[in-house]
N, C-alpha and C. Protein backbone atom coordinates (compact mmCIF):
# COMPACT_ATOMS: atom_id res chain seq x y z
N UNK A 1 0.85 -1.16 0.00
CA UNK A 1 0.00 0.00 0.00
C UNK A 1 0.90 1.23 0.00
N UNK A 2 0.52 2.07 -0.83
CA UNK A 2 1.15 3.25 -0.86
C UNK A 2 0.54 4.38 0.42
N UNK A 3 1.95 5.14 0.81
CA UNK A 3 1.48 6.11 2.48
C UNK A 3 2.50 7.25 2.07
N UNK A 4 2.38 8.36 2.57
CA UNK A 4 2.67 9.47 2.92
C UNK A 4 3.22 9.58 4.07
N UNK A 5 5.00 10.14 4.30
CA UNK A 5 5.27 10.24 5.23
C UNK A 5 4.86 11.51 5.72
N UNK A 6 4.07 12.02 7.36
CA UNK A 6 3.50 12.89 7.71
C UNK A 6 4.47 13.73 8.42
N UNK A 7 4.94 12.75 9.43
CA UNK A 7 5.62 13.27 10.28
C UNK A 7 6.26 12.85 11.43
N UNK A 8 7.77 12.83 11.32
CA UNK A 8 8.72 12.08 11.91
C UNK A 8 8.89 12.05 13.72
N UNK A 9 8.61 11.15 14.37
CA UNK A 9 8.01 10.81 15.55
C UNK A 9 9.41 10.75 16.64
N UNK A 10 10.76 9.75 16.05
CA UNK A 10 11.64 9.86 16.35
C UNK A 10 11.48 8.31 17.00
N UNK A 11 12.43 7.71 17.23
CA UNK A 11 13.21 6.55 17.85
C UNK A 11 12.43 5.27 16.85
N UNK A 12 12.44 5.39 15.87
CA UNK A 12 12.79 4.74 14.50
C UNK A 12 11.24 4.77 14.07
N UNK A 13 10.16 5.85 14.52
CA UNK A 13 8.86 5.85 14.39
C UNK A 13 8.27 6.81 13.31
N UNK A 14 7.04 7.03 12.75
CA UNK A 14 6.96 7.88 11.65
C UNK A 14 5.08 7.90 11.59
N UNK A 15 5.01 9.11 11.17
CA UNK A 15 3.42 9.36 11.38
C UNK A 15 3.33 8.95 10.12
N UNK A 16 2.22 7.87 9.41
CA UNK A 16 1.88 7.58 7.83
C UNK A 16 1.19 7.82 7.13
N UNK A 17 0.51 8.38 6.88
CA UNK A 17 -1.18 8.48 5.85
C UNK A 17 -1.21 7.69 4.61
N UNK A 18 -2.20 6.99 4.97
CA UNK A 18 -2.20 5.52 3.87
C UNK A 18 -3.12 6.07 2.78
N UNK A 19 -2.87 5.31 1.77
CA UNK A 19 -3.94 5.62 0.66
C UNK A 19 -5.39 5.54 1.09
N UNK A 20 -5.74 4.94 2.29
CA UNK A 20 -6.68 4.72 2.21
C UNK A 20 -7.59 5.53 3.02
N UNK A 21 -6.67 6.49 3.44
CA UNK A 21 -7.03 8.05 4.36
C UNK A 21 -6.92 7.74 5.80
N UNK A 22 -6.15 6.65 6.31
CA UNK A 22 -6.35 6.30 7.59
C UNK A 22 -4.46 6.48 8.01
N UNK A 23 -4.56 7.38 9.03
CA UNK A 23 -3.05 8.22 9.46
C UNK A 23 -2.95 6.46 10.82
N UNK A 24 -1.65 6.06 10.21
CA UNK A 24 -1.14 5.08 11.18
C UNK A 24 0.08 5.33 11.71
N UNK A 25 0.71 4.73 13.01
CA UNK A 25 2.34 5.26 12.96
C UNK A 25 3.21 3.91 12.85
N UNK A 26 4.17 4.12 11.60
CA UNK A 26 5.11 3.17 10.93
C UNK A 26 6.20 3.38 11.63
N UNK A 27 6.98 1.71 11.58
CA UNK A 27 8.28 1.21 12.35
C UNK A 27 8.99 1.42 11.27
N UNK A 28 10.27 2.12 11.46
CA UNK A 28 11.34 1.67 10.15
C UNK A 28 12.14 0.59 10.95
N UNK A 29 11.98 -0.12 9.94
CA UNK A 29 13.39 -1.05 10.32
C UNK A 29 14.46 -1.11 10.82
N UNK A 30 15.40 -1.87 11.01
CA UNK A 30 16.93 -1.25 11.30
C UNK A 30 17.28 -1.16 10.00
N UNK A 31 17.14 -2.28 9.27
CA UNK A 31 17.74 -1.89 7.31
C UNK A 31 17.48 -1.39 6.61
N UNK A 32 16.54 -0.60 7.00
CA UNK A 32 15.84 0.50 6.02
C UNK A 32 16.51 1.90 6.89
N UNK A 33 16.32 1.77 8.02
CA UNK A 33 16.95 3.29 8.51
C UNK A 33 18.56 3.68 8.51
N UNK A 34 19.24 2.93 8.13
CA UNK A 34 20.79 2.88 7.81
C UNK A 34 20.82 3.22 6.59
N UNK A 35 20.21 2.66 5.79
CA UNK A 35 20.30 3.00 4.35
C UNK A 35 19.78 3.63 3.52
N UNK A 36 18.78 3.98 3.73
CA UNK A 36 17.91 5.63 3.47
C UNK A 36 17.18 6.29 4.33
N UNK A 37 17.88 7.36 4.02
CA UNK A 37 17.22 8.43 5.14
C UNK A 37 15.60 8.86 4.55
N UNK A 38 14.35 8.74 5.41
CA UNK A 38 13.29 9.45 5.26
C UNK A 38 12.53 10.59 6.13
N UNK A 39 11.90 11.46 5.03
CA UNK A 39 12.04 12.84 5.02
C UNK A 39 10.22 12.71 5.22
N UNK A 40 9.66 14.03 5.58
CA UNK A 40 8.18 14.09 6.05
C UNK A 40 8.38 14.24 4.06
N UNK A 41 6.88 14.07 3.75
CA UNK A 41 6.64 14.26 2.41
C UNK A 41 7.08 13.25 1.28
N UNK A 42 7.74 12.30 2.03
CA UNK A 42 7.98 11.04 0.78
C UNK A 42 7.03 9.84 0.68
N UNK A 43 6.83 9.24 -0.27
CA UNK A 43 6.35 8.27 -1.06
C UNK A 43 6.86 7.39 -0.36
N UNK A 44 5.87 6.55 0.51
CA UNK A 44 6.43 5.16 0.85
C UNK A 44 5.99 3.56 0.61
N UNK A 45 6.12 2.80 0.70
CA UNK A 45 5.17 1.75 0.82
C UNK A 45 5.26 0.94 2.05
N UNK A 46 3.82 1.12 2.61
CA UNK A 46 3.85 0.62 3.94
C UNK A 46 3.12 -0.83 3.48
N UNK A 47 3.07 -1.82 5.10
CA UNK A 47 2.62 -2.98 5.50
C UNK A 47 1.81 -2.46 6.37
N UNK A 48 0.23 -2.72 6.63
CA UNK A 48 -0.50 -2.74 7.62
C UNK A 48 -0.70 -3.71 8.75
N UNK A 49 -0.24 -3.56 9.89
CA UNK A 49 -0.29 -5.06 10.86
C UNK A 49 -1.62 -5.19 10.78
N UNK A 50 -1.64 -6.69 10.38
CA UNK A 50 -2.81 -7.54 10.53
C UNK A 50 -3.94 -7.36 11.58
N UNK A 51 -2.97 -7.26 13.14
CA UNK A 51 -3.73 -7.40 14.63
C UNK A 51 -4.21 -6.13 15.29
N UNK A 52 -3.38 -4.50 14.71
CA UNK A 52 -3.40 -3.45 15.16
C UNK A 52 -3.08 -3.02 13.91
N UNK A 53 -4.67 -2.63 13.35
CA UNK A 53 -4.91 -1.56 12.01
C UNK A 53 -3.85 -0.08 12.18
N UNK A 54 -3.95 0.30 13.01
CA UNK A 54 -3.55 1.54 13.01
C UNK A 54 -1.77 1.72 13.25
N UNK A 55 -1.42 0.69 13.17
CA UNK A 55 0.21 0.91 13.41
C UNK A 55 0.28 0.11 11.78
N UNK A 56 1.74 0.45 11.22
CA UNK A 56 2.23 -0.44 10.12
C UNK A 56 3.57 -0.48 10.12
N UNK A 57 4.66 -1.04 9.17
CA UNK A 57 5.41 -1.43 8.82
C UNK A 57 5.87 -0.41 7.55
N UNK A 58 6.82 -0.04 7.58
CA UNK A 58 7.65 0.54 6.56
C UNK A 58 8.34 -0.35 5.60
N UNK A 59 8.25 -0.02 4.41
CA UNK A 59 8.85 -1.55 3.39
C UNK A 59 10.12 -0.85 2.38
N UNK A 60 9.20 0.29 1.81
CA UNK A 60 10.50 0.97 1.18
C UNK A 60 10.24 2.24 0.56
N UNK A 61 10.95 3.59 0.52
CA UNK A 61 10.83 4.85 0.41
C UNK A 61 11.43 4.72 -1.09
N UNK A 62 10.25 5.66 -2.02
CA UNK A 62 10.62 5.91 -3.32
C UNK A 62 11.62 7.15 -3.52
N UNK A 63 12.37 7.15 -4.59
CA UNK A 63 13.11 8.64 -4.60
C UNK A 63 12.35 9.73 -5.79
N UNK A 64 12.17 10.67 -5.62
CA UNK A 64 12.09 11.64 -6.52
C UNK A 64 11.65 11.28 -7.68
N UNK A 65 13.22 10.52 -8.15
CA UNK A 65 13.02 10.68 -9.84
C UNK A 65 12.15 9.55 -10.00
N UNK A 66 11.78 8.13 -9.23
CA UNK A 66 10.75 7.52 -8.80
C UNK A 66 9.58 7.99 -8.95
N UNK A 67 8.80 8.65 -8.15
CA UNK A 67 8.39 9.18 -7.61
C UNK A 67 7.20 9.65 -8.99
N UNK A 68 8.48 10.45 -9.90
CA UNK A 68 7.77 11.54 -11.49
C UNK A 68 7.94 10.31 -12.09
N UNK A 69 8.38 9.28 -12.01
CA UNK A 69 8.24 8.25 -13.44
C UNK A 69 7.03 7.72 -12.94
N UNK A 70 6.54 7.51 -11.75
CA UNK A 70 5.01 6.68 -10.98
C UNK A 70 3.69 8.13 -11.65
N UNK A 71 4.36 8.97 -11.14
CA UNK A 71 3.14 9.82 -11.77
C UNK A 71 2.86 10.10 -13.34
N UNK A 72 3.87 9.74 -13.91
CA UNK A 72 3.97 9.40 -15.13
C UNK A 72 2.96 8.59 -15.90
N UNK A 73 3.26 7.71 -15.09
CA UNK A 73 2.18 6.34 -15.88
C UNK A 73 0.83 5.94 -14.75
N UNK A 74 0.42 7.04 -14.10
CA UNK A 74 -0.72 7.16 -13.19
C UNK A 74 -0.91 6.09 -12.39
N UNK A 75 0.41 5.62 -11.70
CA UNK A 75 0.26 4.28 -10.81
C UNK A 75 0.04 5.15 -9.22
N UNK A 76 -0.03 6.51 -8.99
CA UNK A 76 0.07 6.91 -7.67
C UNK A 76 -1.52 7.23 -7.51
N UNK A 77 -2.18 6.37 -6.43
CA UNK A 77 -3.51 6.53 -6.26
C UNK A 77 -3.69 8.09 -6.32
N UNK A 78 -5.13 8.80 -6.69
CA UNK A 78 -5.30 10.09 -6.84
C UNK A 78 -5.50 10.46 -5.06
N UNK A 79 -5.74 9.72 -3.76
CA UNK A 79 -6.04 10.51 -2.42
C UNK A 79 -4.90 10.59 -2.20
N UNK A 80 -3.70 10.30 -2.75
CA UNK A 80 -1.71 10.50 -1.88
C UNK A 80 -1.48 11.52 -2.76
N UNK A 81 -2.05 11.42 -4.20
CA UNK A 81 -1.24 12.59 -5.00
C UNK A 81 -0.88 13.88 -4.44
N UNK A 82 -0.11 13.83 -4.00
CA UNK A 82 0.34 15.56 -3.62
C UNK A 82 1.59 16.31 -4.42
N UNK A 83 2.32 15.09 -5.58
CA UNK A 83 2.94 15.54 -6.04
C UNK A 83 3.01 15.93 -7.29
């Protein structure tokens, strides 16, 4: 599922807004937070926990030039489009 990073919570936590209009707060990983840094306003793709809707999983942050090639070929749902 595609999410919106909202706003960075701190100790590896992150406010999300899912495509599906429902604001959850996402875990980054340890291997995802070593190796790219994420910024409020990026393109992510989250995991929703199964047991607790409202928390998710961080999977992987798109870049930029990502980002204009997805809006390109209209794969970015129209409720995240902000870009």
């Amino acid at each position: 599922m595609f999410g919106i990073a909202e706003k960075m919570l701190g100790g590896g936590r992150i406010k999300v807004v899912g495509e599906d209009g429902k604001s959850r707060m996402g875990r980054i990983p340890g291997k995802l937070k070593k190796r790219m840094w994420i910024r409020e306003n990026d393109l992510l793709i989250i995991n929703p926990w199964d047991f607790q809707d409202e928390k998710c999983e961080v999977e992987y942050r798109y870049t930029r030039t990502q980002v204009s090639y997805l809006k390109r070929r209209n794969d970015i749902p129209k409720s995240i489009d902000i870009f």
